[in-house]
C-alpha atoms as a PDB file:
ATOM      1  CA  UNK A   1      -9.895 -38.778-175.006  1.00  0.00           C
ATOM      2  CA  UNK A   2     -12.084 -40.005-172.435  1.00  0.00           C
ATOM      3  CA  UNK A   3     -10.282 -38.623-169.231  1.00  0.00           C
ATOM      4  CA  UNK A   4     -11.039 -34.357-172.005  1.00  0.00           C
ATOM      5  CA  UNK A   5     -14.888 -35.697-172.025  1.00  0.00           C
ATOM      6  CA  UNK A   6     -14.923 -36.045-168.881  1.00  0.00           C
ATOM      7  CA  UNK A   7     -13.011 -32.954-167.661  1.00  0.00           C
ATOM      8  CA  UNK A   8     -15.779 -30.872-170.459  1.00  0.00           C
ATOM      9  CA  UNK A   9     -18.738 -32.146-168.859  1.00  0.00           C
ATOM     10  CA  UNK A  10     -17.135 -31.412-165.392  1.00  0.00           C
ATOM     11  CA  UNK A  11     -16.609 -28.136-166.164  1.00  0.00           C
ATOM     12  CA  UNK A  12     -19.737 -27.847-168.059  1.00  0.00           C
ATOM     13  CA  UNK A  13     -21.551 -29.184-164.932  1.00  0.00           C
ATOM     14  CA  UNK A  14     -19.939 -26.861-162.501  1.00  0.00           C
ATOM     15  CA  UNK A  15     -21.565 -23.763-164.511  1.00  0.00           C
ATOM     16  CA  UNK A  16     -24.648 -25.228-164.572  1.00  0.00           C
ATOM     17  CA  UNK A  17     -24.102 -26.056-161.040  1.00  0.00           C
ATOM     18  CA  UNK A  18     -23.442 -22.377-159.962  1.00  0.00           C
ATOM     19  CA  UNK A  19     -26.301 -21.226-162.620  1.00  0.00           C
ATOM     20  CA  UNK A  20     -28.548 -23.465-160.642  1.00  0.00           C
ATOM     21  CA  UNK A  21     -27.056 -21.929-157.173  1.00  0.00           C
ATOM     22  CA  UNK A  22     -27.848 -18.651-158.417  1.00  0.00           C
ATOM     23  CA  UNK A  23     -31.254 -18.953-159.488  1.00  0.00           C
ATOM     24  CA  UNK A  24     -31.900 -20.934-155.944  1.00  0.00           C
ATOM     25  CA  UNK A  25     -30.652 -18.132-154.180  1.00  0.00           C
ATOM     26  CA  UNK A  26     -32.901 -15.466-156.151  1.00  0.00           C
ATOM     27  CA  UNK A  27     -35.565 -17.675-156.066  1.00  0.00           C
ATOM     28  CA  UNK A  28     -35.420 -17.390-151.985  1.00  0.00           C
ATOM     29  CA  UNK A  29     -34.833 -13.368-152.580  1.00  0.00           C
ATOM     30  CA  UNK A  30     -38.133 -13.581-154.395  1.00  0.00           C
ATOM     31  CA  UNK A  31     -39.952 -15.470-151.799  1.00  0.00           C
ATOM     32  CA  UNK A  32     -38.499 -13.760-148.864  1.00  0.00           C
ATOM     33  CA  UNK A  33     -39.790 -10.064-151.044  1.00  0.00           C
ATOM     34  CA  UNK A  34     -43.269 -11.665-151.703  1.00  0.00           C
ATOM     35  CA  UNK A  35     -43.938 -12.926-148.172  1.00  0.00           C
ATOM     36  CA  UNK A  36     -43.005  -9.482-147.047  1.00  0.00           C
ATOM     37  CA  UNK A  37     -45.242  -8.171-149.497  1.00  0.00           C
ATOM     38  CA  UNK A  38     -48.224 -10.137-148.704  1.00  0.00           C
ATOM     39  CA  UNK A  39     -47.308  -9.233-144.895  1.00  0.00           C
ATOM     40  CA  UNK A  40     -47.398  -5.909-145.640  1.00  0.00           C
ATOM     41  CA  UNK A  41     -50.462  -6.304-147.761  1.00  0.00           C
ATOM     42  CA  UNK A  42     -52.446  -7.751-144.943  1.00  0.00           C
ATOM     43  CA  UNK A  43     -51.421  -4.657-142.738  1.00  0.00           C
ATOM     44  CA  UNK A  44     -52.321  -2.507-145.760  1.00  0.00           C
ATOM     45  CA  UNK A  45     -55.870  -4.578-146.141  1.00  0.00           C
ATOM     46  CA  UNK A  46     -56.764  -4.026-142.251  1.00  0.00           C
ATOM     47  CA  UNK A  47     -56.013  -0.560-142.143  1.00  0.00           C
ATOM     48  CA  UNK A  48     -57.853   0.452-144.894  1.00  0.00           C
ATOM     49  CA  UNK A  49     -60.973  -1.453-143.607  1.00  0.00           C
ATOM     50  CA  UNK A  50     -60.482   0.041-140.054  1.00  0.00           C
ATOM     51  CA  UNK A  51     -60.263   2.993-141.759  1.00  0.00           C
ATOM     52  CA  UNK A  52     -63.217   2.948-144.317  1.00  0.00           C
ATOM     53  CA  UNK A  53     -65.504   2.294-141.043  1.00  0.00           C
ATOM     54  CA  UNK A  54     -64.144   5.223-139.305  1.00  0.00           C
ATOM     55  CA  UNK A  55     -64.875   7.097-142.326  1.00  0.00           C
ATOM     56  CA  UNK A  56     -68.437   6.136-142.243  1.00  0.00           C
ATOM     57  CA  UNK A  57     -68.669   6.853-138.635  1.00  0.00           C
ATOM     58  CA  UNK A  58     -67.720  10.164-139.304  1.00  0.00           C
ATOM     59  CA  UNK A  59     -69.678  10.752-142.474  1.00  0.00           C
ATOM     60  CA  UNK A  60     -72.640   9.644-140.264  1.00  0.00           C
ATOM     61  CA  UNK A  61     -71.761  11.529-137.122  1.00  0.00           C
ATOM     62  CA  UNK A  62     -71.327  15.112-139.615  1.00  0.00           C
ATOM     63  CA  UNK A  63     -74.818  14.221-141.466  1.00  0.00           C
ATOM     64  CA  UNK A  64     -76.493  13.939-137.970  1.00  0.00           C
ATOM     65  CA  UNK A  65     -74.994  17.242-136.634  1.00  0.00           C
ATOM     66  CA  UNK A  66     -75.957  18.898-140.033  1.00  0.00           C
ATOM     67  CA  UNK A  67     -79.680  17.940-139.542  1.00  0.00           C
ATOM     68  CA  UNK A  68     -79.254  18.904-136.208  1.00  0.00           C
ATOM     69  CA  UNK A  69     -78.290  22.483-137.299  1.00  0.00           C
ATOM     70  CA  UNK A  70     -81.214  22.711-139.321  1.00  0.00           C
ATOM     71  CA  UNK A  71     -84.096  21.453-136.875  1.00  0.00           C
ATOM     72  CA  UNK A  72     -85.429  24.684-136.548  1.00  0.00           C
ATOM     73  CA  UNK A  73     -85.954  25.118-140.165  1.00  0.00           C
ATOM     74  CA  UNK A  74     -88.062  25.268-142.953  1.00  0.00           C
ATOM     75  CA  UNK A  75     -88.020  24.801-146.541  1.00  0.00           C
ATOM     76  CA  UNK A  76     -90.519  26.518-148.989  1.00  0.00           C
ATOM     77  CA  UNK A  77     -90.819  26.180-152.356  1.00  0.00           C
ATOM     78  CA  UNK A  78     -93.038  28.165-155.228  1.00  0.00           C
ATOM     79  CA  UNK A  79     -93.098  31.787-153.233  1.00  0.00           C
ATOM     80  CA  UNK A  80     -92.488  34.260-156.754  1.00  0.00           C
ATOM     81  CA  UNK A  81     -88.893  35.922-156.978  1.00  0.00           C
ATOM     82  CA  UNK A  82     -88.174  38.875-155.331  1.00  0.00           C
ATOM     83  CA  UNK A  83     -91.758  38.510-153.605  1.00  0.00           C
ATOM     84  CA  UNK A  84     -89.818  39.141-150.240  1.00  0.00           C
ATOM     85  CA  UNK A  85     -88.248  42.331-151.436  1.00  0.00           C
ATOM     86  CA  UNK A  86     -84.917  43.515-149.272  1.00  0.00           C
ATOM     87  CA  UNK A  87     -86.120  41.542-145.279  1.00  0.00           C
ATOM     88  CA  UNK A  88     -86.838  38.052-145.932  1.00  0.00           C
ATOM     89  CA  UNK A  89     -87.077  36.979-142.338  1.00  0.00           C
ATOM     90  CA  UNK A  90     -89.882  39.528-141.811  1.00  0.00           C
ATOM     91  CA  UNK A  91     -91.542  38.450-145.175  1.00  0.00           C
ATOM     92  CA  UNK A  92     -91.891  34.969-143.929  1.00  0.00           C
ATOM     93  CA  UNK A  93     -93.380  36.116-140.695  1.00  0.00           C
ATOM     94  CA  UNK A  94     -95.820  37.654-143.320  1.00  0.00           C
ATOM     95  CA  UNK A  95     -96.219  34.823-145.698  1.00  0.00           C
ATOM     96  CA  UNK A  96     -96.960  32.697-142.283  1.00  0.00           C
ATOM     97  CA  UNK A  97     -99.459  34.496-140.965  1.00  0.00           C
ATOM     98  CA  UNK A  98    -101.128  35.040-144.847  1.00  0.00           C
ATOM     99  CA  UNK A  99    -101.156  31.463-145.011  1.00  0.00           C
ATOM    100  CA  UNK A 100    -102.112  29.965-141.863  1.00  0.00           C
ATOM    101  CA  UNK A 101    -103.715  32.741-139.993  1.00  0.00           C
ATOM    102  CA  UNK A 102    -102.793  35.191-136.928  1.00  0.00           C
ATOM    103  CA  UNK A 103    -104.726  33.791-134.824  1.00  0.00           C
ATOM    104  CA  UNK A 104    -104.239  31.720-131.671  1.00  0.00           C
ATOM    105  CA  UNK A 105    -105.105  28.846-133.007  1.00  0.00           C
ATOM    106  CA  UNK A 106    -102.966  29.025-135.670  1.00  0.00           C
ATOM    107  CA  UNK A 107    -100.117  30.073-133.524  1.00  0.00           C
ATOM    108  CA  UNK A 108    -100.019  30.065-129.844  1.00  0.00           C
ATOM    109  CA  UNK A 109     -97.462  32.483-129.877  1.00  0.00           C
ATOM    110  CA  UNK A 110     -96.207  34.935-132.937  1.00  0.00           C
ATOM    111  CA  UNK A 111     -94.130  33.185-135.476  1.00  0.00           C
ATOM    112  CA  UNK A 112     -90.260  34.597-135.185  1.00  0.00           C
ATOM    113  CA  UNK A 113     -87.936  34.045-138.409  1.00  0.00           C
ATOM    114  CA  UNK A 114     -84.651  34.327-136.945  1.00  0.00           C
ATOM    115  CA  UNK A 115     -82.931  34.649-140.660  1.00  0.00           C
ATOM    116  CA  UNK A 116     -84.409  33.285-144.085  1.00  0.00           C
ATOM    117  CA  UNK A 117     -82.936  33.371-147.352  1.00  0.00           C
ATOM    118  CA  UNK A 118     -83.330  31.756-150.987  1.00  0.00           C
ATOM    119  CA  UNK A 119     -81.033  28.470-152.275  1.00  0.00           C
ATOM    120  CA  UNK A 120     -79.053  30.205-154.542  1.00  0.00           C
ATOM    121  CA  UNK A 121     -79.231  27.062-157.682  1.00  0.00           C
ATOM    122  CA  UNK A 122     -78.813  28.061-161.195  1.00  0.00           C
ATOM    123  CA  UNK A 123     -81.740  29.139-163.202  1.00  0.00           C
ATOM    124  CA  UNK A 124     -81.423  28.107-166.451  1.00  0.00           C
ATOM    125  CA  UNK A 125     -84.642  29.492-168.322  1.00  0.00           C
ATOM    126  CA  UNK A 126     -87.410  32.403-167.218  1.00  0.00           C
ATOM    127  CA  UNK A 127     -89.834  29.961-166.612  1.00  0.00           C
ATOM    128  CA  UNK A 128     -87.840  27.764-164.090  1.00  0.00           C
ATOM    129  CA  UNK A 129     -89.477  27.459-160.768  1.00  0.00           C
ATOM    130  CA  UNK A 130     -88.490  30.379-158.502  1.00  0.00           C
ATOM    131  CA  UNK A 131     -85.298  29.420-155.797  1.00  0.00           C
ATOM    132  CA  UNK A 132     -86.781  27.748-152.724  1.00  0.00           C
ATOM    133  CA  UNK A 133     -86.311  29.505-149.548  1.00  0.00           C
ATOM    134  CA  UNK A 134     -84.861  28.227-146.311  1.00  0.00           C
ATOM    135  CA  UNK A 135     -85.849  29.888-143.026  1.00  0.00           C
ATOM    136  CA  UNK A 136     -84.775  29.272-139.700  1.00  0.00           C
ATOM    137  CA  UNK A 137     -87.372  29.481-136.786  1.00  0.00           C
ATOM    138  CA  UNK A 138     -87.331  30.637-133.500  1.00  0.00           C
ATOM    139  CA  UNK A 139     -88.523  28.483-132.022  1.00  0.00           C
ATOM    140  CA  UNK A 140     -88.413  24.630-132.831  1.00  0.00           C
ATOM    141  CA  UNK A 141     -92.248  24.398-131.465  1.00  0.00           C
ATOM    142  CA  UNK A 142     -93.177  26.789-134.116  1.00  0.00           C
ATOM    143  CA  UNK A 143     -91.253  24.638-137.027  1.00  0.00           C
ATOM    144  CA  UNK A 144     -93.200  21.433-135.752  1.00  0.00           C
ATOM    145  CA  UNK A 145     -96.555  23.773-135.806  1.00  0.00           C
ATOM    146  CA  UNK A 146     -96.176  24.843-139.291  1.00  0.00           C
ATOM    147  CA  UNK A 147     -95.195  21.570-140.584  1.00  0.00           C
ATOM    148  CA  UNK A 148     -98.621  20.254-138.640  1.00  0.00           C
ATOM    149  CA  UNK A 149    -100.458  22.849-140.133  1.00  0.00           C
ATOM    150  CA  UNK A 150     -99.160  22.448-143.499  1.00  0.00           C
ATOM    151  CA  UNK A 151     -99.606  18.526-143.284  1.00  0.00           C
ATOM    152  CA  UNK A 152    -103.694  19.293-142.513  1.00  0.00           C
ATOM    153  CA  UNK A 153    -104.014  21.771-144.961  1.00  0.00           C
ATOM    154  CA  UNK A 154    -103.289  19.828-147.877  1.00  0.00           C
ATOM    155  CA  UNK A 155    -102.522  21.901-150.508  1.00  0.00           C
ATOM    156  CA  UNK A 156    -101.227  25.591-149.944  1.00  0.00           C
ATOM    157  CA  UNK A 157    -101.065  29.003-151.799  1.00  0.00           C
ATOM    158  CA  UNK A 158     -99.905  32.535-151.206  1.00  0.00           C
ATOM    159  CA  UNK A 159    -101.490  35.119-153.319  1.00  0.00           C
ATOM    160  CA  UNK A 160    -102.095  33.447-156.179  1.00  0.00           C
ATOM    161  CA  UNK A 161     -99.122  31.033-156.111  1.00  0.00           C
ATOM    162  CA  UNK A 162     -99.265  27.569-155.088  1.00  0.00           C
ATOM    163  CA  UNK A 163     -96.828  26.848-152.424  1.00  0.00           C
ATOM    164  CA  UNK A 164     -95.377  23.852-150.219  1.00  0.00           C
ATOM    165  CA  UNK A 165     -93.564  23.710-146.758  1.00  0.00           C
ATOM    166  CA  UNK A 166     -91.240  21.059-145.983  1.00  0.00           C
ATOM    167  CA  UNK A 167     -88.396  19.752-143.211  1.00  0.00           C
ATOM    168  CA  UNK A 168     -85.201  21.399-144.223  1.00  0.00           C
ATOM    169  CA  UNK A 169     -83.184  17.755-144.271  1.00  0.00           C
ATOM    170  CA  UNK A 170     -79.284  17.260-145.756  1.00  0.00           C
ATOM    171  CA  UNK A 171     -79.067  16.165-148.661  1.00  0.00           C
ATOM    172  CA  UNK A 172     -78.111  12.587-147.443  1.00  0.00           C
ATOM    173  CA  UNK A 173     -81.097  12.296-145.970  1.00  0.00           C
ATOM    174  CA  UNK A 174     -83.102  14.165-148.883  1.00  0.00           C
ATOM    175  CA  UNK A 175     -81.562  11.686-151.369  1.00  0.00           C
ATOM    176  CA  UNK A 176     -82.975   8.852-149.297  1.00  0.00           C
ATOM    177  CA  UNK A 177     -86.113  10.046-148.372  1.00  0.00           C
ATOM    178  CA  UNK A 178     -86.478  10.757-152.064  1.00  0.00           C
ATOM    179  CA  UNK A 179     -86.253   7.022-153.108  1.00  0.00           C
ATOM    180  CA  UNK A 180     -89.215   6.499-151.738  1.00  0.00           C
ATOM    181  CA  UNK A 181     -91.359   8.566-154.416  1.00  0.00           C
ATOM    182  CA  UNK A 182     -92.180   5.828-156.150  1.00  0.00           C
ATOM    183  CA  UNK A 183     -93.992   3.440-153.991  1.00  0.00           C
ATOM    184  CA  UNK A 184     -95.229   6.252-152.126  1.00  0.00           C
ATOM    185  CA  UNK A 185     -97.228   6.993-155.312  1.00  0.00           C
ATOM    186  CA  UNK A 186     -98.582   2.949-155.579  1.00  0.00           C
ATOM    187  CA  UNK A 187     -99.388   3.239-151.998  1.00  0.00           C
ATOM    188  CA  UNK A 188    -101.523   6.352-152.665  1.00  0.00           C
ATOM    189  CA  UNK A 189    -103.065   4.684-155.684  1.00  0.00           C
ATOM    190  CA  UNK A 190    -103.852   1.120-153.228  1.00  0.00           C
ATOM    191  CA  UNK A 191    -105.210   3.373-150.685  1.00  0.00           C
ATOM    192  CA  UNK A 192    -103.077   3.413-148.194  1.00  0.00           C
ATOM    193  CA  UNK A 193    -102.276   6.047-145.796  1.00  0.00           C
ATOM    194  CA  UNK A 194     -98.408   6.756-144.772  1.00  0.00           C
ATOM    195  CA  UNK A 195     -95.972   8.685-142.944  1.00  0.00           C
ATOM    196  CA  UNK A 196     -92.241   9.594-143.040  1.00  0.00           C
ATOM    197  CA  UNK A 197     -90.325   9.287-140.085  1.00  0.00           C
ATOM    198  CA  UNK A 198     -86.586  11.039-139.521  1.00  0.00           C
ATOM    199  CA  UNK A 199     -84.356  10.142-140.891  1.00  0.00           C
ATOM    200  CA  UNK A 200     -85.916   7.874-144.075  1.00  0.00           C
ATOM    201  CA  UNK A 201     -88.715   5.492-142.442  1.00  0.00           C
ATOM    202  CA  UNK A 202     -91.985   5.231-144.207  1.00  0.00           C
ATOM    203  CA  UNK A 203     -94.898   4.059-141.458  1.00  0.00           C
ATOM    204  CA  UNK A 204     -97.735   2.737-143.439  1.00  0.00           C
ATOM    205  CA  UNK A 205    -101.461   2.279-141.788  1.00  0.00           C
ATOM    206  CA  UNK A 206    -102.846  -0.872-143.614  1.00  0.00           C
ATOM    207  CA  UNK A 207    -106.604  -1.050-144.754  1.00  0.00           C
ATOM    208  CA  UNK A 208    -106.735  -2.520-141.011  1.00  0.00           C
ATOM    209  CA  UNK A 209    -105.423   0.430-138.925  1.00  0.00           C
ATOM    210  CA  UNK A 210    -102.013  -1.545-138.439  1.00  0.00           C
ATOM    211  CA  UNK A 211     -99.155   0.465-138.286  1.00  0.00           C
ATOM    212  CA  UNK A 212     -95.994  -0.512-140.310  1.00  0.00           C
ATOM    213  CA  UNK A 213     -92.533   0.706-140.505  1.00  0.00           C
ATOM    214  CA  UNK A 214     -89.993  -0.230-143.470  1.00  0.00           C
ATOM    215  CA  UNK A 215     -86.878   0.772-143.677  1.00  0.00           C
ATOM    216  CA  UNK A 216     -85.836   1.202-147.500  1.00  0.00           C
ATOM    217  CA  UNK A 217     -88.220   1.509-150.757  1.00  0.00           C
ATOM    218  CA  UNK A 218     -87.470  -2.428-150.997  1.00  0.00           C
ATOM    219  CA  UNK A 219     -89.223  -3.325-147.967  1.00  0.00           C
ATOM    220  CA  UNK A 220     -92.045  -1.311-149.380  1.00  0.00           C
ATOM    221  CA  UNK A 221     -92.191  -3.128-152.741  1.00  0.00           C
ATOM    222  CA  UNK A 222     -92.307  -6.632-151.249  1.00  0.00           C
ATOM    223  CA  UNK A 223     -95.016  -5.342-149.040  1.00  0.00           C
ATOM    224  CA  UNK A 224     -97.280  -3.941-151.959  1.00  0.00           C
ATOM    225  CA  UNK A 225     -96.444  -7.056-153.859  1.00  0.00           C
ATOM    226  CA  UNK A 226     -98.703  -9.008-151.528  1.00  0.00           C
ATOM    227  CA  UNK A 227    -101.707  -7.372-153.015  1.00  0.00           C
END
């Protein structure tokens, strides 16, 4: 009796014995797969930070050659549709010389449009605001004069329209230039004078005649917040 207990819970033991040697040895497939995994994981990790900063670098290296490519233009907005009829680059020699004058002083030499044309955005309604125009310049000294003269002017119209002239920027760069609308606005209204500054600095002349420079709408907050 005792000698058939004993041979069951030997045999009983040996199964459990190689169920246990089983599970040990998939156990050790398991951890051998997951410390591969987390190997390759790590690999996976570093590559994709390597390669999220080369992606930046790039992003940023394509934005600066795209403002690049437009430093000899322009960007006007409010000119009435179809104003420039079938030549736009001749009609903004026009409009330029309307606006600011043919004179020397206006222009040491003759403005030359080397090709203009409108943005071509959607329209949704007759009473939209007409498309902007973009126009290249001849000559970057020419760009920076109209921009000067449009700064000291103020306010600008063209036969009965009221018109503004800006930096033709990406639109990285216009999105963050942008964010600065609003405490550009509460600087006006605490009477301070400012200036942007390629690619999206704000230089701010305190009621002092210090100059300031931030570097994001944030920096501009925390300054206002002091008075």
């Amino acid at each position: 009796m005792e000698d058939r207990i004993i041979a069951k819970l030997s045999t009983q033991l040996s199964a459990n014995r190689a169920i246990i040697d089983r599970h040990e040895q998939t156990i050790q497939e398991v951890e051998t797969t997951l410390n591969d995994m987390e190997t390759r994981l790590t690999t996976l990790e570093s590559t994709c930070s390597a390669l999220t900063k080369e992606n930046e670098a790039l992003r940023c290296k394509t934005d600066d050659l795209e403002n690049r490519s437009r430093c000899n233009n322009i960007r006007i907005t409010g000119l009435p549709e179809k104003v420039e009829g079938s030549q736009p680059a001749s009609f903004i020699e026009v409009f330029l010389k309307e606006t600011f004058g043919a004179t020397v002083e206006a222009f040491p030499t003759p403005p030359v449009v080397d090709r203009a044309h409108r943005i071509a955005t959607p329209r949704k309604r007759q009473d939209d605001p007409p498309h902007p125009f973009i126009a290249r310049m001849h000559h970057f000294q020419t760009k920076e004069r109209i921009l000067k003269l449009a700064r000291e002017a103020g306010s600008l119209s063209f036969r009965g329209s009221e018109v503004h002239i800006y930096p033709d920027y990406s639109a990285e760069v216009s999105k963050k230039r942008a964010a600065y609308f609003t405490v550009k606005l509460q600087l006006r209204n605490a009477g301070f004078t400012y200036r942007m500054f390629f690619p999206a600095k704000l230089q701010v002349t305190d009621k002092q005649g210090q100059k300031l420079t931030f570097s994001s709408p944030g920096e501009v907050s925390t300054f206002l917040a002091k008075f």
